[in-house]
Protein backbone atom coordinates (compact mmCIF):
# COMPACT_ATOMS: atom_id res chain seq x y z
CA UNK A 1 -28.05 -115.05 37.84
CA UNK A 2 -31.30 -113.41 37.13
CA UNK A 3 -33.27 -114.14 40.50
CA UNK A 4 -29.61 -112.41 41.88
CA UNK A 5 -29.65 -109.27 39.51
CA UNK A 6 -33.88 -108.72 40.05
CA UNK A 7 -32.70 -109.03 44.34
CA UNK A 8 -30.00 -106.79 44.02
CA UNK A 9 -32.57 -103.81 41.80
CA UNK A 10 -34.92 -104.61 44.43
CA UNK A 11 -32.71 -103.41 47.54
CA UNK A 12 -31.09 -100.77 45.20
CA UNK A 13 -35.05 -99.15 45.63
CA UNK A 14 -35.54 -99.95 49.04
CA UNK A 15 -31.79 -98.22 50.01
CA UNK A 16 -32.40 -95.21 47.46
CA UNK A 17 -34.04 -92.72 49.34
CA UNK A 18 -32.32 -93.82 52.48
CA UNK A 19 -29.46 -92.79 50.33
CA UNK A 20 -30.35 -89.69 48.98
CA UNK A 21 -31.21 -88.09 52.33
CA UNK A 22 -28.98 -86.05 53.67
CA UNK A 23 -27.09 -86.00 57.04
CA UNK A 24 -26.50 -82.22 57.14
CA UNK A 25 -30.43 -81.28 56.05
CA UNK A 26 -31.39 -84.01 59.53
CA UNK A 27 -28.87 -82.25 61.80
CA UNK A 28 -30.26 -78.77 60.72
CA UNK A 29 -33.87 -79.62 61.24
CA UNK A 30 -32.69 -80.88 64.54
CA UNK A 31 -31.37 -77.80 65.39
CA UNK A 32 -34.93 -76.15 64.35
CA UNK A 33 -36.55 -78.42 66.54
CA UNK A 34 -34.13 -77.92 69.37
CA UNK A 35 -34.46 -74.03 69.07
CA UNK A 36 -38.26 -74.05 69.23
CA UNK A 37 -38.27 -76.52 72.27
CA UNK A 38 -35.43 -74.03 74.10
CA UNK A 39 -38.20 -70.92 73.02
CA UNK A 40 -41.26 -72.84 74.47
CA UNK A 41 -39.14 -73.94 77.50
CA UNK A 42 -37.91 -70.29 78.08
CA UNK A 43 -42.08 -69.50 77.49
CA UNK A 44 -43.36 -72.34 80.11
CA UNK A 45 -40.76 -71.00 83.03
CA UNK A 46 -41.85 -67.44 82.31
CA UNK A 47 -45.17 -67.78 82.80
CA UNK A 48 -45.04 -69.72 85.92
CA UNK A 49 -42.58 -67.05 87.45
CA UNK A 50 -45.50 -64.80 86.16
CA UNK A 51 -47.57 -66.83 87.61
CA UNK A 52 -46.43 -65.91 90.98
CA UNK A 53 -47.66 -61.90 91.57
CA UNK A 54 -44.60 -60.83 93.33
CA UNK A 55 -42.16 -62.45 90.92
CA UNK A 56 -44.55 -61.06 88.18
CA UNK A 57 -43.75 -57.32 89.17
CA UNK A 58 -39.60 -58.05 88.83
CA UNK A 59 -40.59 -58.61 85.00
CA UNK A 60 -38.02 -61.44 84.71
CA UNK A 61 -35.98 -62.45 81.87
CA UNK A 62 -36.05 -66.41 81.11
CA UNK A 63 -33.97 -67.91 78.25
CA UNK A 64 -33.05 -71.40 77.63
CA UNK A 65 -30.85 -73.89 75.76
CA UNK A 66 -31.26 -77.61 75.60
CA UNK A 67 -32.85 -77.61 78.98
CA UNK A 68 -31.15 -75.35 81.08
CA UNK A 69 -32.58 -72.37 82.18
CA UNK A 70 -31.25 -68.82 82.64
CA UNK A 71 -33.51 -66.27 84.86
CA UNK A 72 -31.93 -62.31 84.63
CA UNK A 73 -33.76 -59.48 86.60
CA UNK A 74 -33.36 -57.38 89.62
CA UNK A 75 -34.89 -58.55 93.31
CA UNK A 76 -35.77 -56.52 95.78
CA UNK A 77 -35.18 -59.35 98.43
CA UNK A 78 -33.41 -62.67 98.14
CA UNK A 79 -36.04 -64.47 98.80
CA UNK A 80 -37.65 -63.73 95.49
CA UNK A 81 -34.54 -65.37 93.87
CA UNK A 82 -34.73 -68.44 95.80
CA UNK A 83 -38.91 -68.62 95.14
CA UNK A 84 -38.04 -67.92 91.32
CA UNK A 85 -35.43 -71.21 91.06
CA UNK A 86 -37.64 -73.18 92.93
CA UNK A 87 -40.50 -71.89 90.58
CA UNK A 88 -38.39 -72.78 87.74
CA UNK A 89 -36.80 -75.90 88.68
CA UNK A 90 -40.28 -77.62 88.96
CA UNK A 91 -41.60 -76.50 85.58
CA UNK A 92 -40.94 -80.24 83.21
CA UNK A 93 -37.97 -79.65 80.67
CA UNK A 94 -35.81 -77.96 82.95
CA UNK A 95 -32.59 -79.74 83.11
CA UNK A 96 -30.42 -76.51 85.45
CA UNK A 97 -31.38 -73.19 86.30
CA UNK A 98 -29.13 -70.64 86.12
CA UNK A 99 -30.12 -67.89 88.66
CA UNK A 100 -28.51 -64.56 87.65
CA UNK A 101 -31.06 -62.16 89.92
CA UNK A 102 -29.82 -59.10 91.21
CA UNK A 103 -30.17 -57.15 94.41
CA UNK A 104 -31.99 -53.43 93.06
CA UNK A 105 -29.80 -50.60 94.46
């Protein structure tokens, strides 16, 4: 009985601070994680559109969430939108792009 009670306080402390850890305070610090990965993404496409010195003149907008990829801005000819998803697309992390260029009137 004692060797059962002394195993049973020993995984009682092993389990505790599995335990006491909280679901909720893991799935925001997830979320944290997940928002600064979207920012850097959003960062890493940017700059290799900017990397690109006719792209860098449209002064694209680049957001992202969980790996996909949204590119806003005016073009003066389509061929800068197809360069820009192409541009995009390659950069690692990207799942989708999202091309919402415009034609400037």
């Amino acid at each position: 009985m004692k060797s059962f009670t002394t195993r049973a306080l020993f995984l009682m402390a092993l389990l505790s601070p599995a335990l006491l850890t909280s679901p909720i305070v893991h799935a925001a610090d997830a979320a944290a994680v997940a928002q600064v990965s979207d920012v850097e993404l959003a960062d890493k496409v940017k700059a290799a559109l900017d990397s690109d010195a006719d792209l860098k003149k449209l002064n694209l907008k680049v957001t992202s969430k969980k790996g996909e990829v949204t590119i806003n801005g005016t073009m003066t000819d389509d061929q800068q939108m197809y360069v820009a998803g192409v541009t995009a697309e390659k950069v690692d992390g990207v799942k989708f792009v999202i091309n919402n260029m415009t034609m400037a009137k």
